[in-house]
C-alpha atoms as a PDB file:
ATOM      1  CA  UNK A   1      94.258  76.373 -28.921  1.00  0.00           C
ATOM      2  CA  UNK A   2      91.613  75.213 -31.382  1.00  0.00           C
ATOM      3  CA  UNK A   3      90.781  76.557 -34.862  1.00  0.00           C
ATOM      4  CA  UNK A   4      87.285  77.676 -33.796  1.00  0.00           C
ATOM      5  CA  UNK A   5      85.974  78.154 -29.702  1.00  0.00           C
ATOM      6  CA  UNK A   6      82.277  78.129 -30.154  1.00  0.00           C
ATOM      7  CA  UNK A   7      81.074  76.522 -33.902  1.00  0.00           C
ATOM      8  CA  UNK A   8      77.266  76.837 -34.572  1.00  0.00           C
ATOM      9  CA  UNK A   9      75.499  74.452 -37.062  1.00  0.00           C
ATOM     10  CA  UNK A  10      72.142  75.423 -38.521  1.00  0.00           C
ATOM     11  CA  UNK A  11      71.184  72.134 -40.152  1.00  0.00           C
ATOM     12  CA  UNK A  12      72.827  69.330 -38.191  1.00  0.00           C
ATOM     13  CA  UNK A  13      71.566  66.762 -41.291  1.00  0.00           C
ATOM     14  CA  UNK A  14      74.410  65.000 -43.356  1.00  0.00           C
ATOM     15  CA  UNK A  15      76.088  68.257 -44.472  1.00  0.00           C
ATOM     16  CA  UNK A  16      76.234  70.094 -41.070  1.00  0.00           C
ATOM     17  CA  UNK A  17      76.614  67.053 -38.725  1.00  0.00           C
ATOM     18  CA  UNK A  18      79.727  65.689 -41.137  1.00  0.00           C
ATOM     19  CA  UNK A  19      81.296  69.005 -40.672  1.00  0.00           C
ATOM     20  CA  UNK A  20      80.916  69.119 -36.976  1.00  0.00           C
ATOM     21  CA  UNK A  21      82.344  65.742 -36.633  1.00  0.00           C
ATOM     22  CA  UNK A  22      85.230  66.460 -38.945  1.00  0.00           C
ATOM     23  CA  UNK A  23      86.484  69.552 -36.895  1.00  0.00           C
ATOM     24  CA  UNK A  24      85.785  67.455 -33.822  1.00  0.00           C
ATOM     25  CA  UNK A  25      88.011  64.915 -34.471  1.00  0.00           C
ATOM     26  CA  UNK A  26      90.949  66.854 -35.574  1.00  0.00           C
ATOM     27  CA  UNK A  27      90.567  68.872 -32.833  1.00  0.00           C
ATOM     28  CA  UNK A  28      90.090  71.828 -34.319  1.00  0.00           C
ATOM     29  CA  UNK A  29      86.501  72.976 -32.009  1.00  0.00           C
ATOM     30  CA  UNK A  30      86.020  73.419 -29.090  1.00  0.00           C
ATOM     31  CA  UNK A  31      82.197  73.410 -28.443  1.00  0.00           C
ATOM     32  CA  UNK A  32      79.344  72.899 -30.667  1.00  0.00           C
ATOM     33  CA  UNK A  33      76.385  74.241 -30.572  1.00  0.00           C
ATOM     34  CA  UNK A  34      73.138  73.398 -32.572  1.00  0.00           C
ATOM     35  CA  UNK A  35      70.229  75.229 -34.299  1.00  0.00           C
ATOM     36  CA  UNK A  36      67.483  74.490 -36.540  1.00  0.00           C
ATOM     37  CA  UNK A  37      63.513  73.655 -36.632  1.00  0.00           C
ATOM     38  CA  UNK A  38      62.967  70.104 -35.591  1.00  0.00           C
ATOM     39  CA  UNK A  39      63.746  69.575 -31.215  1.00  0.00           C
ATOM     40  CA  UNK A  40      64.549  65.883 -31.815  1.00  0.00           C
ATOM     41  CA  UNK A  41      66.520  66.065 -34.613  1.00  0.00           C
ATOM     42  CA  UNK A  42      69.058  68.665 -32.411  1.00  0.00           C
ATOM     43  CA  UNK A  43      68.275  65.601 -29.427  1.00  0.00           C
ATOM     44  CA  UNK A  44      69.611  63.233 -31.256  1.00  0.00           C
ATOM     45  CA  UNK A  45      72.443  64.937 -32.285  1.00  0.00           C
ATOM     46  CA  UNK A  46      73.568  65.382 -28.695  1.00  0.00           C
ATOM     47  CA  UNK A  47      72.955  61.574 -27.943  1.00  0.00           C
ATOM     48  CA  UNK A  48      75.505  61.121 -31.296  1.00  0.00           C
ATOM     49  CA  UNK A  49      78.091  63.481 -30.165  1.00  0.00           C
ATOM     50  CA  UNK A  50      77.431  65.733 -33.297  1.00  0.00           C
ATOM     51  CA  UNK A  51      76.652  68.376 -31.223  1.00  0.00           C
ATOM     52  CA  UNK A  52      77.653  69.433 -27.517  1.00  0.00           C
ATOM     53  CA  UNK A  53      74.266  71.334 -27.074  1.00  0.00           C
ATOM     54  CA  UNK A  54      71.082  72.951 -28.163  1.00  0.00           C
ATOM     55  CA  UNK A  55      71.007  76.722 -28.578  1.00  0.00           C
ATOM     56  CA  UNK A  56      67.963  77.778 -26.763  1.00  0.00           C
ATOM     57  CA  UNK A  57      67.503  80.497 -30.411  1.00  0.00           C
ATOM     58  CA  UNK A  58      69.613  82.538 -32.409  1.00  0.00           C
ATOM     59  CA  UNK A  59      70.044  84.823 -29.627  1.00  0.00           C
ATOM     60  CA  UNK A  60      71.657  82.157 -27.774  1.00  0.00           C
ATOM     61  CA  UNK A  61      73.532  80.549 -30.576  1.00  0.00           C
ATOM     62  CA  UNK A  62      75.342  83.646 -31.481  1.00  0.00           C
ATOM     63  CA  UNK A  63      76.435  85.058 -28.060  1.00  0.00           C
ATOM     64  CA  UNK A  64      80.332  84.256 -28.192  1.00  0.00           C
ATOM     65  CA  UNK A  65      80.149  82.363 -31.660  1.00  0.00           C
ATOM     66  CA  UNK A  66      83.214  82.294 -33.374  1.00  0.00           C
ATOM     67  CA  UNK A  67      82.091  80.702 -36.564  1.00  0.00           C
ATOM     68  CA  UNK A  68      78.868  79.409 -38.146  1.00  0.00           C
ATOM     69  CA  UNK A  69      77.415  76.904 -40.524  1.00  0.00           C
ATOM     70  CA  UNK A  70      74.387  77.417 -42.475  1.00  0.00           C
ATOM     71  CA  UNK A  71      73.700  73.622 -43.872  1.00  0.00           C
ATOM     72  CA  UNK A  72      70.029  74.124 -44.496  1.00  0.00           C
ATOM     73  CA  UNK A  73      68.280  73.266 -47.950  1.00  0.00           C
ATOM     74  CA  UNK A  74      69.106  76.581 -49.890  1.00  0.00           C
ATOM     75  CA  UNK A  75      65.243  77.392 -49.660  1.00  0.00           C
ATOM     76  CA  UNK A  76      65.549  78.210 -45.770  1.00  0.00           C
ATOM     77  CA  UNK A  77      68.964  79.941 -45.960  1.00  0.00           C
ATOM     78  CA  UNK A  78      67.178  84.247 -46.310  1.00  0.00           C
ATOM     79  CA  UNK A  79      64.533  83.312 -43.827  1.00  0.00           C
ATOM     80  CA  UNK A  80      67.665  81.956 -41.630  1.00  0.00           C
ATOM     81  CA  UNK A  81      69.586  85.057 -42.422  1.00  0.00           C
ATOM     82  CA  UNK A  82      66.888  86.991 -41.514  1.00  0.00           C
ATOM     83  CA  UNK A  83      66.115  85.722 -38.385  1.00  0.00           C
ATOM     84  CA  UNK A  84      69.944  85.590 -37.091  1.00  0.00           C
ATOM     85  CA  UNK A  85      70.841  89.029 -38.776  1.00  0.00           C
ATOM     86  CA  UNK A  86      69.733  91.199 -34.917  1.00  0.00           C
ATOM     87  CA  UNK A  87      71.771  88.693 -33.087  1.00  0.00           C
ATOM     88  CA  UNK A  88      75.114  88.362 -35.127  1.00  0.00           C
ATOM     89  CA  UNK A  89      77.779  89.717 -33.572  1.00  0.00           C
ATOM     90  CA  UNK A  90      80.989  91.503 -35.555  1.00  0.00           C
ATOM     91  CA  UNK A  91      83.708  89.754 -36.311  1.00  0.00           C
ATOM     92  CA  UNK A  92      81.614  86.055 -36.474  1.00  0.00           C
ATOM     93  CA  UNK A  93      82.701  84.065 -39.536  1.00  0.00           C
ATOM     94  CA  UNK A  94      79.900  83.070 -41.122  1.00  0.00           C
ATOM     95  CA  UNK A  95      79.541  80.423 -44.191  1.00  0.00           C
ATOM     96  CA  UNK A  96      77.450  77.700 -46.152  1.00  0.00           C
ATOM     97  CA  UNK A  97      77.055  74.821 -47.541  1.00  0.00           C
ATOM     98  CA  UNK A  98      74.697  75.186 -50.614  1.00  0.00           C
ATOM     99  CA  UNK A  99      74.896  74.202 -54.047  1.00  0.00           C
ATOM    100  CA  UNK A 100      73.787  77.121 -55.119  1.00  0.00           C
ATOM    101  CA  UNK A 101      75.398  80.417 -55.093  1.00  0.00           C
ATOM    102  CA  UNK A 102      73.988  83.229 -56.418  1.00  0.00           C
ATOM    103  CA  UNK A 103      70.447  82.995 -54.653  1.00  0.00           C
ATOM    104  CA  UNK A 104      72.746  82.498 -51.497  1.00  0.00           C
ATOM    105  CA  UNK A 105      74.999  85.782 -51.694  1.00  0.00           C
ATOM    106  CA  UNK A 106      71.619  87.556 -53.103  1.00  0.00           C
ATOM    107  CA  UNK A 107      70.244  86.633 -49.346  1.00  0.00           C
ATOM    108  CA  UNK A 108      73.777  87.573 -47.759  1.00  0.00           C
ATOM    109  CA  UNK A 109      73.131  91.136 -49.058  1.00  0.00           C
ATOM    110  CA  UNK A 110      69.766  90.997 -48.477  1.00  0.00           C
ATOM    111  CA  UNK A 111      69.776  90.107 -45.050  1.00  0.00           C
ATOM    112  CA  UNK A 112      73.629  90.487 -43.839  1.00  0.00           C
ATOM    113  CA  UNK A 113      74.460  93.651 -45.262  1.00  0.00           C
ATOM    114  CA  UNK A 114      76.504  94.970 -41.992  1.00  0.00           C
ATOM    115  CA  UNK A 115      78.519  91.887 -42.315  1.00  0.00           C
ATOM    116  CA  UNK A 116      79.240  91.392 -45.524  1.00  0.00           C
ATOM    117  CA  UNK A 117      83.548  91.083 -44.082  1.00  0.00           C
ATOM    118  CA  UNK A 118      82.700  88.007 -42.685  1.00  0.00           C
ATOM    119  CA  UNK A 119      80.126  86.121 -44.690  1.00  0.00           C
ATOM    120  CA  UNK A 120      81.908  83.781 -46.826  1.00  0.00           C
ATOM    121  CA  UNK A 121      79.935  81.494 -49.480  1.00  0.00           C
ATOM    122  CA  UNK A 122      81.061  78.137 -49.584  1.00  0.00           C
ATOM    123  CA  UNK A 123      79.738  74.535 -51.291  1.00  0.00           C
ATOM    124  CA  UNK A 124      81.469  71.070 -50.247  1.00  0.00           C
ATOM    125  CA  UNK A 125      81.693  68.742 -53.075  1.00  0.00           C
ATOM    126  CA  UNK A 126      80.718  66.237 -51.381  1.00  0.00           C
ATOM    127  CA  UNK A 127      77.218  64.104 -49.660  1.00  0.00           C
ATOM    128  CA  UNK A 128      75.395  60.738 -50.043  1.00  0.00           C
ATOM    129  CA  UNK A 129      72.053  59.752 -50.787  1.00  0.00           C
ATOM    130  CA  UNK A 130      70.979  59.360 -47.520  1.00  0.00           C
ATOM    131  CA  UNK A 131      70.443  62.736 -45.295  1.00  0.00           C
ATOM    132  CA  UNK A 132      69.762  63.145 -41.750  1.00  0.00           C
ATOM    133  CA  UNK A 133      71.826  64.062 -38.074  1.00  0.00           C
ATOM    134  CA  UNK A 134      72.173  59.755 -38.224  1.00  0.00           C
ATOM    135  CA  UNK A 135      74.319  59.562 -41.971  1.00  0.00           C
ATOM    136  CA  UNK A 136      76.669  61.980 -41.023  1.00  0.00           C
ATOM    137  CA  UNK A 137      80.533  60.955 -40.548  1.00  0.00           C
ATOM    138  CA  UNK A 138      83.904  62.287 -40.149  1.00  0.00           C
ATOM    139  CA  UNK A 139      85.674  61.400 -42.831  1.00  0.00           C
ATOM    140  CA  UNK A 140      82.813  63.318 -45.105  1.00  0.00           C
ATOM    141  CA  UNK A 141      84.775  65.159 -47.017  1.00  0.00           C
ATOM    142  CA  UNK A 142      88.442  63.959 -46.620  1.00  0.00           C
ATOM    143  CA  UNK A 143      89.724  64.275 -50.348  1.00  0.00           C
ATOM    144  CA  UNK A 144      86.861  66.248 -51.376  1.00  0.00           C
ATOM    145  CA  UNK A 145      86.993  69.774 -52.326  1.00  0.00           C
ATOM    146  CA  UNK A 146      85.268  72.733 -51.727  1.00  0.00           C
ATOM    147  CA  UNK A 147      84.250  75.349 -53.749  1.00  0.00           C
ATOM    148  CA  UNK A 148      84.644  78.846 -51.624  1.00  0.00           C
ATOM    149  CA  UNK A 149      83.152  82.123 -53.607  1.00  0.00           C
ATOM    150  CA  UNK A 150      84.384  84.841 -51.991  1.00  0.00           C
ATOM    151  CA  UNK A 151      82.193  88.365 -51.962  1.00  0.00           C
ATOM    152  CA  UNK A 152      84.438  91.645 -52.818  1.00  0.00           C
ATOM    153  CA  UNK A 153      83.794  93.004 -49.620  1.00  0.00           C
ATOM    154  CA  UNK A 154      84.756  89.869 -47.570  1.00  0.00           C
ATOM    155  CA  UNK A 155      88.475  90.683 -45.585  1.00  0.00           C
ATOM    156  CA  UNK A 156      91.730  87.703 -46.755  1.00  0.00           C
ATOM    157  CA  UNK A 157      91.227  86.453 -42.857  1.00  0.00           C
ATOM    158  CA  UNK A 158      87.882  85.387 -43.271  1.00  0.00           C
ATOM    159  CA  UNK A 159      88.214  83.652 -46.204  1.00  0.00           C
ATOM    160  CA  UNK A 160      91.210  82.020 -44.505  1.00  0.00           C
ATOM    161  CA  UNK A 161      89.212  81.213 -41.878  1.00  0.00           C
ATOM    162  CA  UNK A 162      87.169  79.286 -43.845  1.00  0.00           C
ATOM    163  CA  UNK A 163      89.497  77.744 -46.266  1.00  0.00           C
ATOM    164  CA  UNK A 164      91.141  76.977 -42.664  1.00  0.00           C
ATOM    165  CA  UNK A 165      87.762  75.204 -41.391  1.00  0.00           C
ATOM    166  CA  UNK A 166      87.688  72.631 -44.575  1.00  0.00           C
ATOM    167  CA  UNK A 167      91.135  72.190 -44.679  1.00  0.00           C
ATOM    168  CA  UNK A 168      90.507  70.739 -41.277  1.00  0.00           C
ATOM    169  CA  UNK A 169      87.828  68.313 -42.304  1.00  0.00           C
ATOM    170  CA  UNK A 170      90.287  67.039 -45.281  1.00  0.00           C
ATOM    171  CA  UNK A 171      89.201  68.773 -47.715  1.00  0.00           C
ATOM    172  CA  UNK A 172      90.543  70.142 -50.562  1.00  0.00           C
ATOM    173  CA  UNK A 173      89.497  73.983 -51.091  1.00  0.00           C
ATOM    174  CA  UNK A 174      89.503  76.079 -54.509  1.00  0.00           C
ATOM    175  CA  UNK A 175      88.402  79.527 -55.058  1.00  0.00           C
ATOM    176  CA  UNK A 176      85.494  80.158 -58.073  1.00  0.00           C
ATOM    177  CA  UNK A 177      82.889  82.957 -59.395  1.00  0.00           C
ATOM    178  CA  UNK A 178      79.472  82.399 -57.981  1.00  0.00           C
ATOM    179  CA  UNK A 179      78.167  82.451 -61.915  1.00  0.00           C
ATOM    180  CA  UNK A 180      80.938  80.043 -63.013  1.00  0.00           C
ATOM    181  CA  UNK A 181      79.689  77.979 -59.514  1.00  0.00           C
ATOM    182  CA  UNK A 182      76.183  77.783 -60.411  1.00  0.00           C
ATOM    183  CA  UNK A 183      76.436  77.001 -64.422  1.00  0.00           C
ATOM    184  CA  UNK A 184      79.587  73.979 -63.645  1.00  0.00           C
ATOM    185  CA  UNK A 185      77.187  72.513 -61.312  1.00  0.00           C
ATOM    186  CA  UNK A 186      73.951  72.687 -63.201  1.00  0.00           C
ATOM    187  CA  UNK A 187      76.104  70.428 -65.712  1.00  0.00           C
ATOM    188  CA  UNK A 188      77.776  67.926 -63.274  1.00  0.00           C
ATOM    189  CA  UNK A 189      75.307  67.688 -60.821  1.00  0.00           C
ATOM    190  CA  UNK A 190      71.918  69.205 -60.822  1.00  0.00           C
ATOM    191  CA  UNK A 191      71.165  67.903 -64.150  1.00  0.00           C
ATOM    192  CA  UNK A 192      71.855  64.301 -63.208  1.00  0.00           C
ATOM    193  CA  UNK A 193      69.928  64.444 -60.416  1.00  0.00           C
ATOM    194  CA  UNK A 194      66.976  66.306 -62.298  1.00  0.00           C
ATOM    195  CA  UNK A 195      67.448  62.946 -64.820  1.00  0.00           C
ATOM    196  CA  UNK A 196      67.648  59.926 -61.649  1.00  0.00           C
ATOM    197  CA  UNK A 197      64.904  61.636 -59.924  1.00  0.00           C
ATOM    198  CA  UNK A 198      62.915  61.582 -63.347  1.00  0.00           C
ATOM    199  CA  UNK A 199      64.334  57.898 -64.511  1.00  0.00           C
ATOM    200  CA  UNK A 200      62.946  56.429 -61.136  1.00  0.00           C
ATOM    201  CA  UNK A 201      59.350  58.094 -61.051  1.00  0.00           C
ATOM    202  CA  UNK A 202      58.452  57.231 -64.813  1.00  0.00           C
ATOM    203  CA  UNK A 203      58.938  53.732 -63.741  1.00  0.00           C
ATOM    204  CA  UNK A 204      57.445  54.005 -60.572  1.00  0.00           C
ATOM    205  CA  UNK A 205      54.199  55.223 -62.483  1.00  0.00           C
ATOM    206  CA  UNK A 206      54.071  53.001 -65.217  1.00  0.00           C
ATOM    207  CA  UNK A 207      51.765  49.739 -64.805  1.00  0.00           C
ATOM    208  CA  UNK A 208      54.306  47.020 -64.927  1.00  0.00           C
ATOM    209  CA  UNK A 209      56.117  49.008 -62.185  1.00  0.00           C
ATOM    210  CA  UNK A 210      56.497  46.137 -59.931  1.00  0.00           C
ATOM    211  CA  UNK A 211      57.863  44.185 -62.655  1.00  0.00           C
ATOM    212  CA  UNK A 212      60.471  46.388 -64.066  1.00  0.00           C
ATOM    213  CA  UNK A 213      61.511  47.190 -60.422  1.00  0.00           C
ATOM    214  CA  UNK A 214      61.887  43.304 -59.702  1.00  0.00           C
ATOM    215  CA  UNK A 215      64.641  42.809 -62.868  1.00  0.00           C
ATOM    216  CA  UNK A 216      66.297  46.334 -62.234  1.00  0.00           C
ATOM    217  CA  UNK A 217      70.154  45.322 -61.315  1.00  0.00           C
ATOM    218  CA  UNK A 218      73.262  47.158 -60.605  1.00  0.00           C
ATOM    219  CA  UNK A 219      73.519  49.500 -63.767  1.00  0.00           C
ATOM    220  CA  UNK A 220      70.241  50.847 -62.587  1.00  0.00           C
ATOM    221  CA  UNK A 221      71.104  50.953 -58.842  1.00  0.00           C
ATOM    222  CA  UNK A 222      74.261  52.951 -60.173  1.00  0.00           C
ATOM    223  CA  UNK A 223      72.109  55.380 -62.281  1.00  0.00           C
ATOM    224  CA  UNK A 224      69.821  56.077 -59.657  1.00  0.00           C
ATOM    225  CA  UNK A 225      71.335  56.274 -56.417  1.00  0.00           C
ATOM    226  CA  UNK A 226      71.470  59.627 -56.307  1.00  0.00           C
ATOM    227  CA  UNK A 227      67.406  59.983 -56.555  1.00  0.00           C
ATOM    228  CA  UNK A 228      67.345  58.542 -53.146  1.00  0.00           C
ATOM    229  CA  UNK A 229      68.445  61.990 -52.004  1.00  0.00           C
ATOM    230  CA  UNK A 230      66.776  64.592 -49.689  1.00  0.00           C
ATOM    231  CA  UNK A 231      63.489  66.196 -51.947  1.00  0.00           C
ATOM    232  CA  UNK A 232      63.735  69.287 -49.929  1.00  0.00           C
ATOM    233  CA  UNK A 233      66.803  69.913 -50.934  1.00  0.00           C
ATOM    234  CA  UNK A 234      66.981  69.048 -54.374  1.00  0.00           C
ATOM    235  CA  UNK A 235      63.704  70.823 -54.928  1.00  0.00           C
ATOM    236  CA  UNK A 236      65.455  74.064 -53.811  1.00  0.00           C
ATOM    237  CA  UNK A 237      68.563  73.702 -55.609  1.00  0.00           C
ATOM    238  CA  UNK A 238      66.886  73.066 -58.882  1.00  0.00           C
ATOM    239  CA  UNK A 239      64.663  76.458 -58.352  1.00  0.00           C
ATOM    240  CA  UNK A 240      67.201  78.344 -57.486  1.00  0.00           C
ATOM    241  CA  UNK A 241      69.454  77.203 -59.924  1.00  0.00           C
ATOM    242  CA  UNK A 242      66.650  76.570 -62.534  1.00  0.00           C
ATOM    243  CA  UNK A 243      68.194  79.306 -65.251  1.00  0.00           C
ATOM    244  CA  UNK A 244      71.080  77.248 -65.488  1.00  0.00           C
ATOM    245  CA  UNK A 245      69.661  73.649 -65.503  1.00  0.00           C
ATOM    246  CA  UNK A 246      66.959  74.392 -67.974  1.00  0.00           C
ATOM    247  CA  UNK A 247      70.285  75.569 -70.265  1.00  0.00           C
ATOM    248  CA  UNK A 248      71.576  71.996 -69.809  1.00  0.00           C
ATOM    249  CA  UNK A 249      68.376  69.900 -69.670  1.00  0.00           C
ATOM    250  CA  UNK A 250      68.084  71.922 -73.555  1.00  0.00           C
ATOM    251  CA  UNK A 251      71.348  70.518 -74.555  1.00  0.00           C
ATOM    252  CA  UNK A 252      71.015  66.847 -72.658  1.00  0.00           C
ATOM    253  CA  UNK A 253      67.541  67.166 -75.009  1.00  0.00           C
ATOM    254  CA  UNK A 254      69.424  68.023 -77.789  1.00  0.00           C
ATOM    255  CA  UNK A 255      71.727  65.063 -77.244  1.00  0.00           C
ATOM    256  CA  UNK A 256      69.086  62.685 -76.758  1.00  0.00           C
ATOM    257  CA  UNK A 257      67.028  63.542 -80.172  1.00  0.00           C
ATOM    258  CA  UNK A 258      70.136  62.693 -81.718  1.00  0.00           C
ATOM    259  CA  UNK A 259      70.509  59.493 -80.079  1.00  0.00           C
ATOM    260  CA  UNK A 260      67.169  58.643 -81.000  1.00  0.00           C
ATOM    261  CA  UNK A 261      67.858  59.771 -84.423  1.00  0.00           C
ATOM    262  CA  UNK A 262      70.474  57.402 -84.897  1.00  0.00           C
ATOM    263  CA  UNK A 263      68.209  54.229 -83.426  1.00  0.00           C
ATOM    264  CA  UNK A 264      65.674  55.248 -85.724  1.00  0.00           C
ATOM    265  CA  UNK A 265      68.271  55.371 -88.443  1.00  0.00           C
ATOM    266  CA  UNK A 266      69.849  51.755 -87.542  1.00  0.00           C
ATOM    267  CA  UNK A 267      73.014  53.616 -87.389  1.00  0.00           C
ATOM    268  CA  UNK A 268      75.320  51.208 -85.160  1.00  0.00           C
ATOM    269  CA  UNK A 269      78.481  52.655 -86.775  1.00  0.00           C
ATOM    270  CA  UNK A 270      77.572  56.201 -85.415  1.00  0.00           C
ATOM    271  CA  UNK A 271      75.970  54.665 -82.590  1.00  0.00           C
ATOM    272  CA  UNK A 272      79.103  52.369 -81.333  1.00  0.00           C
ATOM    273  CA  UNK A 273      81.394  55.909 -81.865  1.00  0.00           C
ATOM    274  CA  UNK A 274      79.381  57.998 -79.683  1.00  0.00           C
ATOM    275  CA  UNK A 275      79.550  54.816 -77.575  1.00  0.00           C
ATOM    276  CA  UNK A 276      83.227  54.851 -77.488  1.00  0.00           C
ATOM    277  CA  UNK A 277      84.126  58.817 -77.241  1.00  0.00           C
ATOM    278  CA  UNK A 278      81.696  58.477 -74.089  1.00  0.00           C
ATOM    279  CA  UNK A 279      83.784  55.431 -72.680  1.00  0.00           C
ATOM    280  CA  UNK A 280      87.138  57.277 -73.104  1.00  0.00           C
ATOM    281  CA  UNK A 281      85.762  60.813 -71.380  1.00  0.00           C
ATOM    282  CA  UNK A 282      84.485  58.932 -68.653  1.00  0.00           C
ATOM    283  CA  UNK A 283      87.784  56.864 -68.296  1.00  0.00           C
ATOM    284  CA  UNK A 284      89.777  59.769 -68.362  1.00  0.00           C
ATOM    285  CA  UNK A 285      87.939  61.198 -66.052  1.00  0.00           C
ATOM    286  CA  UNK A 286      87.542  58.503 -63.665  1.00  0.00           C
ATOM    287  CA  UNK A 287      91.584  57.992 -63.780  1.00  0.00           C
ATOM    288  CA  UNK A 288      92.368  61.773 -63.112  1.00  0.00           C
ATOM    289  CA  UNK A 289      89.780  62.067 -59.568  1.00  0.00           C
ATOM    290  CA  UNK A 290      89.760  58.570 -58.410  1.00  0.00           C
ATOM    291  CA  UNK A 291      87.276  58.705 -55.582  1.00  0.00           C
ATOM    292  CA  UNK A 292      88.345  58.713 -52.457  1.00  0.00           C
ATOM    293  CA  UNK A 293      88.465  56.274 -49.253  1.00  0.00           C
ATOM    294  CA  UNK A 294      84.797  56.759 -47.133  1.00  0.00           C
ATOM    295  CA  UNK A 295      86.178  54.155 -44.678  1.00  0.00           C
ATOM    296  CA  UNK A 296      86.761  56.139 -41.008  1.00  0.00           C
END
């Protein structure tokens, strides 16, 4: 018998469609079912296999669902919530994917109150700069963890349930505060975002664009990849996580007045040091979470 009988994916993007195809290959679903706002992006996840087929609404979606995915941008997830809450039957699992966590379980009370049990806040660790039913893949998040953040009222079998789910697409699950969540990722991944998303349009606007675009090479592709990723998304997560972020762009600010400090100084002595304690943290670093194999 399979982990989950009927799975339903809002958001069948990157995120949502990875998931799906995760639990589909280690057999751990039975049937998927999709929902969200655009017709022919649930289409073509039928033709792909990502999905088996197309709930009709949340009405539909929810009769006999044994757990759901809410992979929307973060921005959509209390409207969602709102709209599914009439239809949601006791005992459904219910979790997420977003990057944020507070403004999430703020919604979950909002909205979900009655099912607060089963509504389990999650966040993979894991994407790609390109989004959309057609990037999706498998092997997503095999080696990847995920960051669950339980609520107080949610029962040990529903967290299992989830930790279950991602432990069947590969991934690695750990347990964390939503607070703890929100300020760790503001650091190691909002903020560089915010900065390759800001790198990329200064350049874009300047009048030599063309020219500075023409001699960029791999340190900049590096830098920047990650500003080819979904606006939508990455609009919402920095609002909703924009207490946090404007904590670490301060301190990123902070860092970079000193490093201009020490250009204006001349200071290569100071400059090469900073240099080198950067090296070694990144090294160490890179050594201790080696990334993992994409290849399916």
């Amino acid at each position: 018998m399979a982990l989950i009988g009927k799975l339903v994916v809002c958001g069948v993007g990157l995120i949502g469609g990875s998931f799906a195809l995760a639990l589909k290959q280690a057999g751990a679903v039975e049937r998927v079912v999709g929902v969200g706002r655009n017709p022919a992006t649930l289409a073509r996840a039928v033709e792909l296999g990502v999905i088996d087929e197309i709930a009709a609404g949340w009405r539909d979606a929810l009769d006999g669902a044994d757990f759901v995915l809410l992979a929307t941008p973060v921005g959509q997830l209390d409207a969602i919530m709102e709209a599914m809450a009439p239809h949601l039957q006791p005992g459904t699992i219910v979790t997420d994917a977003g990057s944020t966590k507070r403004d999430v379980i703020e919604a979950v009370y909002r909205r979900l109150d009655p099912h607060l049990a089963t509504v389990v806040p999650a966040h993979p660790i894991a994407g790609a700069e390109k989004s959309g039913v057609e990037a999706g893949f498998p092997t997503l998040y095999r080696g990847k963890k995920v960051v669950v953040t339980p609520l107080p009222e949610n029962r040990p079998d529903a967290v299992e349930r989830v930790r279950a789910a991602w432990t069947a697409c590969g991934a690695t699950v750990v347990e964390m505060s939503p607070q703890d969540h929100d300020r760790v990722f503001a650091a190691v991944s909002h903020l560089p975002h915010l900065l390759a998303f800001g790198l990329v349009h200064d350049l874009a606007g300047r009048a030599n664009a063309e020219l500075l675009f023409s001699h960029a090479a791999s340190g900049f592709r590096d830098f920047t990849r990650i500003a080819g990723s979904h606006p939508e998304m990455w609009r919402d997560i920095c609002l909703a996580n924009r207490q946090a972020l404007l904590a670490e762009l301060d301190q990123y600010l902070a860092e970079l007045a000193y490093l201009r400090a020490l250009l204006l100084a001349g200071d290569g002595t100071r400059l090469e040091q900073l240099f080198g304690e950067a090296r070694r943290a990144r090294d160490a670093w890179a050594a201790q979470f080696p990334p993992p194999s994409t290849a399916e």
